[in-house]
PDB file of N, CA and C in Angstrom:
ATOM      1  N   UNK A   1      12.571  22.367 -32.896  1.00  0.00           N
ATOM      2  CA  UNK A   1      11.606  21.347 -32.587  1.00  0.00           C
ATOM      3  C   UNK A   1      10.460  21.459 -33.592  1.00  0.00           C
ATOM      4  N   UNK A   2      10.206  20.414 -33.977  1.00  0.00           N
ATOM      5  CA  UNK A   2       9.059  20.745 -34.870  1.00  0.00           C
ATOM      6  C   UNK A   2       7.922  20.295 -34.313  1.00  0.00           C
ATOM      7  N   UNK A   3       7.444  19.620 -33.677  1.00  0.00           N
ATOM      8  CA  UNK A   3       6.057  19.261 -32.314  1.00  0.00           C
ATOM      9  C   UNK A   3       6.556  18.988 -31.636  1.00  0.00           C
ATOM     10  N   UNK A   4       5.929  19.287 -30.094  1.00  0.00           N
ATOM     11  CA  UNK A   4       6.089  18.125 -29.081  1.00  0.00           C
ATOM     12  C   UNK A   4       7.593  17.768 -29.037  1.00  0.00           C
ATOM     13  N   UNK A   5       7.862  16.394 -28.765  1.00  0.00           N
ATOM     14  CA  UNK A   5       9.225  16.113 -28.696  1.00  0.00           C
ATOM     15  C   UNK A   5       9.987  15.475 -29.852  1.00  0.00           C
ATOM     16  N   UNK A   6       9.152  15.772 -31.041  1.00  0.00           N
ATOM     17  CA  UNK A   6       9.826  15.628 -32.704  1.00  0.00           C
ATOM     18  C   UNK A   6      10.632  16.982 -33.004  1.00  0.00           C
ATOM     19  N   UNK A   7      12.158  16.374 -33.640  1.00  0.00           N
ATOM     20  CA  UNK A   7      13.134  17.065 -33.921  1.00  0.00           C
ATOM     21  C   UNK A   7      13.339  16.301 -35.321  1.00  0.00           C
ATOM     22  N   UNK A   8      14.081  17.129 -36.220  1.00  0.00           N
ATOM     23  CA  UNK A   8      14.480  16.906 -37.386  1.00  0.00           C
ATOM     24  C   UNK A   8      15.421  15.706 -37.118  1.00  0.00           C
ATOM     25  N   UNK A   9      15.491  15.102 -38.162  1.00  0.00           N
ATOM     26  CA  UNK A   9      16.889  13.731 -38.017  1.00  0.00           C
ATOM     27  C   UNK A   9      18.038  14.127 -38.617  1.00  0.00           C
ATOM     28  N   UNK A  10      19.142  15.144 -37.403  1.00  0.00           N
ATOM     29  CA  UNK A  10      20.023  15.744 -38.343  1.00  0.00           C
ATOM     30  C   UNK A  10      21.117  14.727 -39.165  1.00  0.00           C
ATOM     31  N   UNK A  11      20.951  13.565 -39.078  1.00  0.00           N
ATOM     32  CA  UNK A  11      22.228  12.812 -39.896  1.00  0.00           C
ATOM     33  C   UNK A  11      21.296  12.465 -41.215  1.00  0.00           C
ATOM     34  N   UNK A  12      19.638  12.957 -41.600  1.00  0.00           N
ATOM     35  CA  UNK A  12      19.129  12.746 -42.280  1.00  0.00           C
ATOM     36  C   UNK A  12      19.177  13.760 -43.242  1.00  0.00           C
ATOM     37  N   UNK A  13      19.273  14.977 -43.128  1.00  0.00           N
ATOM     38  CA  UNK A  13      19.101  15.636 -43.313  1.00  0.00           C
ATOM     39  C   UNK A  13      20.740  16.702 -43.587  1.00  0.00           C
ATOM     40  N   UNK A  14      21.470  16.313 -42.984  1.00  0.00           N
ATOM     41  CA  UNK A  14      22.777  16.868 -43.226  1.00  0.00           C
ATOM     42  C   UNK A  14      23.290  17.241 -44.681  1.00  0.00           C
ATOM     43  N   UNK A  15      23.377  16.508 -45.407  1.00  0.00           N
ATOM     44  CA  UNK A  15      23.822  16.770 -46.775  1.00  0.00           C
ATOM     45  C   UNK A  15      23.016  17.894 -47.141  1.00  0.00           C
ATOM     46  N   UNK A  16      21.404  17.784 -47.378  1.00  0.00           N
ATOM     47  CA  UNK A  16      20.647  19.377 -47.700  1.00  0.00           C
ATOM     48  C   UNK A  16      20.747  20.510 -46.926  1.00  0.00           C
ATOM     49  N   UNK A  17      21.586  20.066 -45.754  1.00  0.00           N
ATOM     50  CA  UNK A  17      21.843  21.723 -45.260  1.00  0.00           C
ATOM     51  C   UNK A  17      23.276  22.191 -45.426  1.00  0.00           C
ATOM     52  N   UNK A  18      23.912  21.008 -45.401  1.00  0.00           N
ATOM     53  CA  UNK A  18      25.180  21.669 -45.861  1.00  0.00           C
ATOM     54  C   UNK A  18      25.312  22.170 -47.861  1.00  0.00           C
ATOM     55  N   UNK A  19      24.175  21.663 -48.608  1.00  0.00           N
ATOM     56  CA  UNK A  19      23.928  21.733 -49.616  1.00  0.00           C
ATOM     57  C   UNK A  19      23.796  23.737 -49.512  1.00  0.00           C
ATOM     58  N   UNK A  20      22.395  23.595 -48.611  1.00  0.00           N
ATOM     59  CA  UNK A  20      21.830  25.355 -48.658  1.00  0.00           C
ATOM     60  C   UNK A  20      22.705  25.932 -47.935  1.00  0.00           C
ATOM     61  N   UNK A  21      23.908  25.885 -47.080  1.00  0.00           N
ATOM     62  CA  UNK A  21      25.096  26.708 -46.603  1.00  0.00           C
ATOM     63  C   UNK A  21      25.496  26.863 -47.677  1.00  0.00           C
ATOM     64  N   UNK A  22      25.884  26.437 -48.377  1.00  0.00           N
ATOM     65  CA  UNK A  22      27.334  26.454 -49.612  1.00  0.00           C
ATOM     66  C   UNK A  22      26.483  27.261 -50.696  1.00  0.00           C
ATOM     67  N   UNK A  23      25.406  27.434 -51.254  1.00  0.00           N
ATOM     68  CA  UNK A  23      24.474  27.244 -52.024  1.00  0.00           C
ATOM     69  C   UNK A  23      23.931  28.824 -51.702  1.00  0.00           C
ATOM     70  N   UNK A  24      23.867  29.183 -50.422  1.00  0.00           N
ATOM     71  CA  UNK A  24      23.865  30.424 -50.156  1.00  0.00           C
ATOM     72  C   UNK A  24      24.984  31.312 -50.030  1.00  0.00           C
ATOM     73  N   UNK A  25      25.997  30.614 -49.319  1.00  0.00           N
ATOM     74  CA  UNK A  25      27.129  31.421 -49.566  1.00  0.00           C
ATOM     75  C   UNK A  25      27.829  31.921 -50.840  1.00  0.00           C
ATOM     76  N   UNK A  26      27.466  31.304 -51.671  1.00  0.00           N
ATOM     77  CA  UNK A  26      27.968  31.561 -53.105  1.00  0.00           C
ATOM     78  C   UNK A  26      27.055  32.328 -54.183  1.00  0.00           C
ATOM     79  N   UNK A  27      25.972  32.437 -53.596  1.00  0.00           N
ATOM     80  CA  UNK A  27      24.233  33.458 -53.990  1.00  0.00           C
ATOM     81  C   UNK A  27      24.973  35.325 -53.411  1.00  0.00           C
ATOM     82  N   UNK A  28      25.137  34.801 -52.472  1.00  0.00           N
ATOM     83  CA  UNK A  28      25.704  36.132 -51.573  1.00  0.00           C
ATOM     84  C   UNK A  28      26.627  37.093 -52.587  1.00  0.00           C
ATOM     85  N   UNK A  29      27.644  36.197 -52.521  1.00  0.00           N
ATOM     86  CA  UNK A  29      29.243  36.411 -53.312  1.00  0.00           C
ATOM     87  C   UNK A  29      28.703  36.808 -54.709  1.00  0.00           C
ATOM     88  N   UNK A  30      28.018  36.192 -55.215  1.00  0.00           N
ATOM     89  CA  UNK A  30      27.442  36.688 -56.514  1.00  0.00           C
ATOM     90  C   UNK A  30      26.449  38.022 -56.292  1.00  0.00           C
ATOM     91  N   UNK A  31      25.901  37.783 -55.791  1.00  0.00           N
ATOM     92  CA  UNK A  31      25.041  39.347 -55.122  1.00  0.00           C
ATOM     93  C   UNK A  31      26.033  40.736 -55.033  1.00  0.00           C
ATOM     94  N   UNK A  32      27.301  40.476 -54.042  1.00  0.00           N
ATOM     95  CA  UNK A  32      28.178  41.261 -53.771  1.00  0.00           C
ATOM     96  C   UNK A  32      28.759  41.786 -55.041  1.00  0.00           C
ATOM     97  N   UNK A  33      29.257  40.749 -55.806  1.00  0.00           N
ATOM     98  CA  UNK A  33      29.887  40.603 -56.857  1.00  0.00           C
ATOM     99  C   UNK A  33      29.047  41.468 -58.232  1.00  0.00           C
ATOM    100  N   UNK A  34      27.750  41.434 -58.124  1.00  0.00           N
ATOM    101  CA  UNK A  34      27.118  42.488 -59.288  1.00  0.00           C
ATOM    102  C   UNK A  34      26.693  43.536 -58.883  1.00  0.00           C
ATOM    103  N   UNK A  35      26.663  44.201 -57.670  1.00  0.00           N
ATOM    104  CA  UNK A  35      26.890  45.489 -56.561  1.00  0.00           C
ATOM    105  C   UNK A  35      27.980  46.016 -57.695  1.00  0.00           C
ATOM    106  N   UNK A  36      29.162  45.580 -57.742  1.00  0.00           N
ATOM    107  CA  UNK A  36      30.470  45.945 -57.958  1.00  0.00           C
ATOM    108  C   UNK A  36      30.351  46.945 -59.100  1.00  0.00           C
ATOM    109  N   UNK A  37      31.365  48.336 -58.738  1.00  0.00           N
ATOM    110  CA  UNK A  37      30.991  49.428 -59.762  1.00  0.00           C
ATOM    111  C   UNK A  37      29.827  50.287 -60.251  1.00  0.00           C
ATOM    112  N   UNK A  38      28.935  49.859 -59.555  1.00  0.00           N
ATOM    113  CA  UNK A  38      27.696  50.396 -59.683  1.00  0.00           C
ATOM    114  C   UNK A  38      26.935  51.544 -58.385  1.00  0.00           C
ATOM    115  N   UNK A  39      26.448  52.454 -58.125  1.00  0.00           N
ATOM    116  CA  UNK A  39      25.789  53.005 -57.125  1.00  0.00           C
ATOM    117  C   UNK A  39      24.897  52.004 -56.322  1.00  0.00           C
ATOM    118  N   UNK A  40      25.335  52.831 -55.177  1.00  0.00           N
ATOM    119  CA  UNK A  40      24.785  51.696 -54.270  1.00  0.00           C
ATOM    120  C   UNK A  40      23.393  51.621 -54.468  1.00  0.00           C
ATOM    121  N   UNK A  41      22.185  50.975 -54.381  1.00  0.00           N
ATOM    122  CA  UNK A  41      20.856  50.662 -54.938  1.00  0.00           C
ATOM    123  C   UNK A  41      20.005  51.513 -52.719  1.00  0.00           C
ATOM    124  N   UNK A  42      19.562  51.972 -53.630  1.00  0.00           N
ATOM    125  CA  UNK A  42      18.398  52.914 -52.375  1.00  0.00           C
ATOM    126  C   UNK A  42      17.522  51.794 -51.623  1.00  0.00           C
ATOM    127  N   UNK A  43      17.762  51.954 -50.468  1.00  0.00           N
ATOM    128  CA  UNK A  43      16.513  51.333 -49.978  1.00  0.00           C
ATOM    129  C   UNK A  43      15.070  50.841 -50.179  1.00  0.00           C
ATOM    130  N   UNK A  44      14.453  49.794 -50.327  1.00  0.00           N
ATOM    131  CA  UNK A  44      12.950  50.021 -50.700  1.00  0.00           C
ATOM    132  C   UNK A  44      12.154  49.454 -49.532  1.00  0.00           C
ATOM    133  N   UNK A  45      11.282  50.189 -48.778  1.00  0.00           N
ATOM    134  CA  UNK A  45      10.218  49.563 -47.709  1.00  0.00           C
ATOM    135  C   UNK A  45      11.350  49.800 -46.994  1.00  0.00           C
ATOM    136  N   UNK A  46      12.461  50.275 -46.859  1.00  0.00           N
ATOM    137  CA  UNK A  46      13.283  50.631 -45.394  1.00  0.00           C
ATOM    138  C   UNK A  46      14.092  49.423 -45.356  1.00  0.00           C
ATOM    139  N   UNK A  47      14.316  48.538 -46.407  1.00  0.00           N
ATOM    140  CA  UNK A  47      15.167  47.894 -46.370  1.00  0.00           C
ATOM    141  C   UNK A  47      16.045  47.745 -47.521  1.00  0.00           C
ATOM    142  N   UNK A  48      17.444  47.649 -46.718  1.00  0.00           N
ATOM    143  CA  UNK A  48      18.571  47.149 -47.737  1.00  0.00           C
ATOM    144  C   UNK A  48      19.133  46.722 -48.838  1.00  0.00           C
ATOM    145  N   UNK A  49      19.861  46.214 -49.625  1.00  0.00           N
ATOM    146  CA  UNK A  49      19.655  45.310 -50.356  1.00  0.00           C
ATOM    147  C   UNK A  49      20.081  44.057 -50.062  1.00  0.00           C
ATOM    148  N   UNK A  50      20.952  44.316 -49.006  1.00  0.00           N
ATOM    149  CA  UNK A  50      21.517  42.947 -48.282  1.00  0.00           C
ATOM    150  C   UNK A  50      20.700  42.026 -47.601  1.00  0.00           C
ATOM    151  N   UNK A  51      19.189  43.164 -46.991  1.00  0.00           N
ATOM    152  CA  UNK A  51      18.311  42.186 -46.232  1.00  0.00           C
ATOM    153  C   UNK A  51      17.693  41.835 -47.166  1.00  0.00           C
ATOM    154  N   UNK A  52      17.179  42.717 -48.330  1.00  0.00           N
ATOM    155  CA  UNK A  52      16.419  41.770 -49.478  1.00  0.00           C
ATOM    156  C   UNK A  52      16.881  40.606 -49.713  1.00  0.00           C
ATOM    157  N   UNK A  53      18.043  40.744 -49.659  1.00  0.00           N
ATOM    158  CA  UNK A  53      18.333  39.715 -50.007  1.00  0.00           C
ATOM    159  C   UNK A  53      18.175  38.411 -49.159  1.00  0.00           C
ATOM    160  N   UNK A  54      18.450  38.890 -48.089  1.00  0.00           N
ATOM    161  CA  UNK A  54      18.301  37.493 -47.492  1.00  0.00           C
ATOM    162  C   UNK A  54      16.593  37.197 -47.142  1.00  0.00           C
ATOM    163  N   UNK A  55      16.064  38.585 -47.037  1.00  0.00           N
ATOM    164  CA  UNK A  55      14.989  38.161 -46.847  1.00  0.00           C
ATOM    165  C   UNK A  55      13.833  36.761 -48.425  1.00  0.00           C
ATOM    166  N   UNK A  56      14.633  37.610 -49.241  1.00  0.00           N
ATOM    167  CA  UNK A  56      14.011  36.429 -50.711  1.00  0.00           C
ATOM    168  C   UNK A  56      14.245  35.360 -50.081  1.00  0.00           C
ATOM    169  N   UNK A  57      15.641  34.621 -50.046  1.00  0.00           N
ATOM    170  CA  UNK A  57      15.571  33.431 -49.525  1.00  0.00           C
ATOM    171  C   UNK A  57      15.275  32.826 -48.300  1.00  0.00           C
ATOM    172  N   UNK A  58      14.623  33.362 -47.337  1.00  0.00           N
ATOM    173  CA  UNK A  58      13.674  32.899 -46.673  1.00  0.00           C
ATOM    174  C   UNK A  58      12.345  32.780 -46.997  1.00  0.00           C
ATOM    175  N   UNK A  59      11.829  33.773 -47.787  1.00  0.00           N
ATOM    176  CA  UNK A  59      10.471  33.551 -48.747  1.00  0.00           C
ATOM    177  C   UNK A  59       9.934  32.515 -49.325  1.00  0.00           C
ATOM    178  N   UNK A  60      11.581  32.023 -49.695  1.00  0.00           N
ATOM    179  CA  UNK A  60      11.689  30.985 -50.894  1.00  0.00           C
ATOM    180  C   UNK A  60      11.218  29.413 -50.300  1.00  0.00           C
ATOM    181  N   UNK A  61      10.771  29.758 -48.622  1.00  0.00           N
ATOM    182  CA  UNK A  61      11.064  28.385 -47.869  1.00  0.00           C
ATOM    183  C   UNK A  61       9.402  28.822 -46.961  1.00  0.00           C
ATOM    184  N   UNK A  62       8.977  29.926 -46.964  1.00  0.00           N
ATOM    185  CA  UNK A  62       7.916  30.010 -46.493  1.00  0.00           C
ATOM    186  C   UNK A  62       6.566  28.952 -46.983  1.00  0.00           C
ATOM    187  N   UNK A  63       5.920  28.383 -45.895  1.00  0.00           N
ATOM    188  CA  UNK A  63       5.143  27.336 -46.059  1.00  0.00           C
ATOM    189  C   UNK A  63       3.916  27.203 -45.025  1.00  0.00           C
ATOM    190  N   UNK A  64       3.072  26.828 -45.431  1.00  0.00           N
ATOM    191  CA  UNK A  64       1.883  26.839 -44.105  1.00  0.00           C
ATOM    192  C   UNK A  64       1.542  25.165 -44.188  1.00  0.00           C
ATOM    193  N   UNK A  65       2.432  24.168 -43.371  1.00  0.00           N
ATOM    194  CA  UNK A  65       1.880  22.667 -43.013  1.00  0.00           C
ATOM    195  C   UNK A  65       1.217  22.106 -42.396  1.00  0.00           C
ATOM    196  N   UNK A  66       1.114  21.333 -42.582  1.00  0.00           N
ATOM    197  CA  UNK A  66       0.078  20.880 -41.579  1.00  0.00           C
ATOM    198  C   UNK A  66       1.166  19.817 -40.523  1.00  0.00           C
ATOM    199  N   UNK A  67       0.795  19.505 -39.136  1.00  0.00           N
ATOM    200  CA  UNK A  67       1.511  18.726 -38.684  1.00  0.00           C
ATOM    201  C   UNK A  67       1.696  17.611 -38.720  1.00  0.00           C
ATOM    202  N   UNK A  68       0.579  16.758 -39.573  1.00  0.00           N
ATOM    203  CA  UNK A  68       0.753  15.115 -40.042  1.00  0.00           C
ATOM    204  C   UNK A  68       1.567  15.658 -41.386  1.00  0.00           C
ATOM    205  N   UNK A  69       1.797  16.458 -42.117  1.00  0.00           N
ATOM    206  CA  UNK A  69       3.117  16.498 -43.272  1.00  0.00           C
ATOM    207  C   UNK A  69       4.094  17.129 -42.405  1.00  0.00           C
ATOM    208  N   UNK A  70       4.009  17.783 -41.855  1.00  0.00           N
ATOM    209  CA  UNK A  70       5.571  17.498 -41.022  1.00  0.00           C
ATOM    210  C   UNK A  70       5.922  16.578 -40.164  1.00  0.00           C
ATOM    211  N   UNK A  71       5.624  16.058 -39.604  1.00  0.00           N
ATOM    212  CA  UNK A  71       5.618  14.520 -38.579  1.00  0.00           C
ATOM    213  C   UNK A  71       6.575  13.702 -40.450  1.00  0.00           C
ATOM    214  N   UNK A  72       5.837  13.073 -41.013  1.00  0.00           N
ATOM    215  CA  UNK A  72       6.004  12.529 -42.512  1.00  0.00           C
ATOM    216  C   UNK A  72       7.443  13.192 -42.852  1.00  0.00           C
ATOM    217  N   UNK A  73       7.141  14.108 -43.043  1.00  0.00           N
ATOM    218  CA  UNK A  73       8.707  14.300 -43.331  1.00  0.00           C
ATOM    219  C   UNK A  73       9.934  14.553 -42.888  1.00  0.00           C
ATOM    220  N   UNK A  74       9.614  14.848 -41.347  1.00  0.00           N
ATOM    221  CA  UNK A  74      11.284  14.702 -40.638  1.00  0.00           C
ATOM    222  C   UNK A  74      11.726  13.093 -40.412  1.00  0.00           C
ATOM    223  N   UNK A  75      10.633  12.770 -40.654  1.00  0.00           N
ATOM    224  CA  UNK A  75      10.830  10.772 -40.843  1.00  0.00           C
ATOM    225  C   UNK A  75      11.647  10.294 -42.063  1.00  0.00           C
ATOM    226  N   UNK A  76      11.079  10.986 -42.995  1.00  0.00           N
ATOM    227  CA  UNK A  76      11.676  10.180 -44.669  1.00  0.00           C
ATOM    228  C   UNK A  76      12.464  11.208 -45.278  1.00  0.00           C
ATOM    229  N   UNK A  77      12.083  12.590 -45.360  1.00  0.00           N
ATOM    230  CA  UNK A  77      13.042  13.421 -46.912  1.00  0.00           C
ATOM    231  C   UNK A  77      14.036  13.981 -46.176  1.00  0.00           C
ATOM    232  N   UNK A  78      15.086  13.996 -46.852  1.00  0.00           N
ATOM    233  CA  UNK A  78      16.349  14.214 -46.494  1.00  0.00           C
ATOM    234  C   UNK A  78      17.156  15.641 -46.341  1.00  0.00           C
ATOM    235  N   UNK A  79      15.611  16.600 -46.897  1.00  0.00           N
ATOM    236  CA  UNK A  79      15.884  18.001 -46.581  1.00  0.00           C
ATOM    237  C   UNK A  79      14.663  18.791 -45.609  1.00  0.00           C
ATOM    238  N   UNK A  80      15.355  19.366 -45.017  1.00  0.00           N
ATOM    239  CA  UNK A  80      14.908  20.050 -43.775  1.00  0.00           C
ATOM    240  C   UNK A  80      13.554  20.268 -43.791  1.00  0.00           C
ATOM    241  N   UNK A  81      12.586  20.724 -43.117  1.00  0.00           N
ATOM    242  CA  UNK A  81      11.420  21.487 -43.387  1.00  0.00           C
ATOM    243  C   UNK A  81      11.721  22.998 -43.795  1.00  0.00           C
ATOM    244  N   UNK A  82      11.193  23.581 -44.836  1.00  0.00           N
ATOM    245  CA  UNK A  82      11.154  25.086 -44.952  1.00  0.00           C
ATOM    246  C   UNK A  82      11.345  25.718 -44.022  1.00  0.00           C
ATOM    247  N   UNK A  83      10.523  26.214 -42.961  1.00  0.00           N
ATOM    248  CA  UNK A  83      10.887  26.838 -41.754  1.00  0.00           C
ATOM    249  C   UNK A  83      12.118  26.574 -40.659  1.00  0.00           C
ATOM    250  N   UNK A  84      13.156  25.321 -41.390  1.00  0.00           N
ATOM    251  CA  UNK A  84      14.721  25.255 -40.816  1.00  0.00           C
ATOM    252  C   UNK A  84      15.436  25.969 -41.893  1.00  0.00           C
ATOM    253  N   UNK A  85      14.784  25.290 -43.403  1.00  0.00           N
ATOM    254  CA  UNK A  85      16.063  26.155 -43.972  1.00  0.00           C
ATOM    255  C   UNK A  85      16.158  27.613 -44.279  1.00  0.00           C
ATOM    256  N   UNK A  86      14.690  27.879 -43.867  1.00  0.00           N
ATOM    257  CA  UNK A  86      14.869  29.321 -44.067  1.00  0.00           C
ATOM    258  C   UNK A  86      15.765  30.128 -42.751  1.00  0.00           C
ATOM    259  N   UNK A  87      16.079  29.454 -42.099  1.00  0.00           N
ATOM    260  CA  UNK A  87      16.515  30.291 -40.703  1.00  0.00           C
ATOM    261  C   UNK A  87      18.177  29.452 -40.734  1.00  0.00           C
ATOM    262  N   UNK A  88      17.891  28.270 -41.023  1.00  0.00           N
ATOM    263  CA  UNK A  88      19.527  27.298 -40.963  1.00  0.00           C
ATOM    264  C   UNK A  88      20.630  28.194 -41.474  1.00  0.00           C
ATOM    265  N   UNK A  89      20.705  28.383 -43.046  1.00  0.00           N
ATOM    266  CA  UNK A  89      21.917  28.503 -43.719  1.00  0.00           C
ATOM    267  C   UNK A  89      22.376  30.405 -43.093  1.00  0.00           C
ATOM    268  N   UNK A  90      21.327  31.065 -43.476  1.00  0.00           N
ATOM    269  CA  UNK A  90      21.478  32.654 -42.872  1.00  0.00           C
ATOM    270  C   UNK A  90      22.084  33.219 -41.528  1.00  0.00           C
ATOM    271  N   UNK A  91      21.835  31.952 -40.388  1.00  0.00           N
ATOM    272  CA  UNK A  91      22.443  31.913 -39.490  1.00  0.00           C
ATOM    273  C   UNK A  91      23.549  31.636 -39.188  1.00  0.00           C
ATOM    274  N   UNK A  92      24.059  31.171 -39.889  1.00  0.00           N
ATOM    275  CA  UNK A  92      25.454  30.843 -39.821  1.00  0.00           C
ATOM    276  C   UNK A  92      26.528  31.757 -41.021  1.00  0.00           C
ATOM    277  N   UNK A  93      26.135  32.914 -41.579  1.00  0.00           N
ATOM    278  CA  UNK A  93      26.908  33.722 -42.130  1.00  0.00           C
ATOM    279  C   UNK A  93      26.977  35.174 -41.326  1.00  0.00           C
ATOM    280  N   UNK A  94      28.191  35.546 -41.231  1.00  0.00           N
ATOM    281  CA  UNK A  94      28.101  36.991 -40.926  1.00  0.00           C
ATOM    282  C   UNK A  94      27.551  37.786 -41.606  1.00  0.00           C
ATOM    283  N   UNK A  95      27.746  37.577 -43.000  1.00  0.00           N
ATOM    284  CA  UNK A  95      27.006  38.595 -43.507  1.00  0.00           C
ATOM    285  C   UNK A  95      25.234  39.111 -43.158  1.00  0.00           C
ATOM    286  N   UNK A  96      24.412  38.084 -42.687  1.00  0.00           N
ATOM    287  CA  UNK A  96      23.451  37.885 -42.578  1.00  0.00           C
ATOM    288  C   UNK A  96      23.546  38.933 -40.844  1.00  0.00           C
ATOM    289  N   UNK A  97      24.270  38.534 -40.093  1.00  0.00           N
ATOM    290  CA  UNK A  97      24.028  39.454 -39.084  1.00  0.00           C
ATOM    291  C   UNK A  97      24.952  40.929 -39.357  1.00  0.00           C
ATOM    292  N   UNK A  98      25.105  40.883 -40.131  1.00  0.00           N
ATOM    293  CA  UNK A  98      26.116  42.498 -40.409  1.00  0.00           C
ATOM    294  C   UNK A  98      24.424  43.334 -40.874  1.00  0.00           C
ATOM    295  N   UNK A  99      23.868  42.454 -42.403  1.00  0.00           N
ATOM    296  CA  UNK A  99      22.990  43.025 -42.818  1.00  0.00           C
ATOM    297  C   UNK A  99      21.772  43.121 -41.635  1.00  0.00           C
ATOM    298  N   UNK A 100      21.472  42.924 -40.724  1.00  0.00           N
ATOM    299  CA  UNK A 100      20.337  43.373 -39.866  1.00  0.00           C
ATOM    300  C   UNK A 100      20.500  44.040 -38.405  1.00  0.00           C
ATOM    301  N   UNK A 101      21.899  43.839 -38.054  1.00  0.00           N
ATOM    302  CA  UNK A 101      22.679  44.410 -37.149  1.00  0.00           C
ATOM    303  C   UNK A 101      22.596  43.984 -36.151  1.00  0.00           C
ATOM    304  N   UNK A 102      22.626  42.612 -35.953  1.00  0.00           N
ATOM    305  CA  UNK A 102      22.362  41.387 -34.926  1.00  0.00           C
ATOM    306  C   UNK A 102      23.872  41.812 -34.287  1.00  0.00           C
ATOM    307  N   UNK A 103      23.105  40.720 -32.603  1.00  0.00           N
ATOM    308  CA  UNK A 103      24.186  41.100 -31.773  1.00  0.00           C
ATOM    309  C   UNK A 103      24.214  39.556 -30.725  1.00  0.00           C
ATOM    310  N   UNK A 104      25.450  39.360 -30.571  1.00  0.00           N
ATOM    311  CA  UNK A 104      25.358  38.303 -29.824  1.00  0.00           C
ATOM    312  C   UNK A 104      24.780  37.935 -28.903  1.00  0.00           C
ATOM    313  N   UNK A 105      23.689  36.902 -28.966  1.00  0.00           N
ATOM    314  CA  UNK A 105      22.558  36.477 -27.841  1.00  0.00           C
ATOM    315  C   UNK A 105      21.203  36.705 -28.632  1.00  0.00           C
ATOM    316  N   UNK A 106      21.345  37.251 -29.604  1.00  0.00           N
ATOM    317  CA  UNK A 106      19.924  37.330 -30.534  1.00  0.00           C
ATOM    318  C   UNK A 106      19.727  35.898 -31.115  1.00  0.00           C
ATOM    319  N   UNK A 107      18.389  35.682 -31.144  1.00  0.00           N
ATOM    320  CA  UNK A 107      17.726  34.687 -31.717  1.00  0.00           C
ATOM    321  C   UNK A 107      18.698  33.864 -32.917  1.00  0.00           C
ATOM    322  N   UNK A 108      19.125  35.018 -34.231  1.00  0.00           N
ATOM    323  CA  UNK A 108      19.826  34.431 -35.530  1.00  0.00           C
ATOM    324  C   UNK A 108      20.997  34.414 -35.145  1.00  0.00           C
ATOM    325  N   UNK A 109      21.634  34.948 -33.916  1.00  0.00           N
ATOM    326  CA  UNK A 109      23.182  34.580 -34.417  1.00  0.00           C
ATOM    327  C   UNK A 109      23.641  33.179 -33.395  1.00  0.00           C
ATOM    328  N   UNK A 110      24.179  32.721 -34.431  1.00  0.00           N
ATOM    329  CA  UNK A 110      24.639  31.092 -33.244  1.00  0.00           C
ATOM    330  C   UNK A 110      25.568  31.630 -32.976  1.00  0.00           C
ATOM    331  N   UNK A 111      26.397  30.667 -31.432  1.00  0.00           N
ATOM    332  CA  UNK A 111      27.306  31.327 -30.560  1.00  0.00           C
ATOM    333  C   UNK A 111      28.784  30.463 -31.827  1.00  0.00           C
ATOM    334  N   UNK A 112      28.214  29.035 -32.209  1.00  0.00           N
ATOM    335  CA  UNK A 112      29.276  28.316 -33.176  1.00  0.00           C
ATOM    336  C   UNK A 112      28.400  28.407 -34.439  1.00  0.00           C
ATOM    337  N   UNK A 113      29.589  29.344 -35.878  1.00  0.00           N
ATOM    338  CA  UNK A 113      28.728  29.189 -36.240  1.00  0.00           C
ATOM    339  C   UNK A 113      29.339  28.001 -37.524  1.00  0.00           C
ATOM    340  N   UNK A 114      28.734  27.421 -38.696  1.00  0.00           N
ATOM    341  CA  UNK A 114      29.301  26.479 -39.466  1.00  0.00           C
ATOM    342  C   UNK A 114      29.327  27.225 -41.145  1.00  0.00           C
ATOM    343  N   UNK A 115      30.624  26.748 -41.510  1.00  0.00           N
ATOM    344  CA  UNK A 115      31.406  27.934 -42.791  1.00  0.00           C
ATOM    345  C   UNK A 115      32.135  26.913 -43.761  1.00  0.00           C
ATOM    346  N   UNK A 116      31.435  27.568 -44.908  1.00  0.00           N
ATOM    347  CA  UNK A 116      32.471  26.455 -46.076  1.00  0.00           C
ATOM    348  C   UNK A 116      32.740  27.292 -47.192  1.00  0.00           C
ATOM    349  N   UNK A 117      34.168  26.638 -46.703  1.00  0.00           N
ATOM    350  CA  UNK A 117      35.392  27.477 -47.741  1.00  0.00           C
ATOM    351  C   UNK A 117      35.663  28.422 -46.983  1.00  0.00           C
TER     352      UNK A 117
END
């Protein structure tokens, strides 16, 4: 919900999230993919490299709005507000709950979740 009884317009908005699913899933795979052969990389601040990782791309979406620009834009732009896509695409990969050690009924893991390829 983004105020009150304003929700995103998901048929508006569909293509940019299925854009940042695919878009992340293939960030990941490449992540995994230069791991490969190398020592595993040490923790920094007590975290992972898997949560770094996901944690960057939620960073990448961090925003402080105001609610007349969000009202404005679940109306017209066709990609999510920051604070969906930072939580949208992550939620729907396992990897994302392997790396923090989520458990079914927690906040990030959906019960369905949505996968491409």
């Amino acid at each position: 919900m983004v105020e009150g009884d304003l929700h995103e317009n998901g048929k508006l908005v569909l293509g940019e999230s299925i854009a940042d699913l695919g878009g992340l899933t293939i960030a990941y795979k490449a992540f995994e993919k230069s791991l490969e052969g190398k020592p595993r990389p040490q923790k920094i601040d007590g975290l992972t490299p898997e949560q770094r990782f996901f944690l960057s791309w939620a960073t990448t979406w961090a925003a402080n709005d105001r609610p007349e620009f969000e009202r404005l834009q679940v109306k017209t732009n066709p990609h999510p507000l920051g604070k969906f896509r930072a939580i949208g695409a992550p939620s729907n990969l396992e990897e994302f709950v392997k790396a923090f050690g989520c458990k079914a009924g927690d906040p990030m893991v959906r019960e369905q979740r949505c996968q491409i390829w």
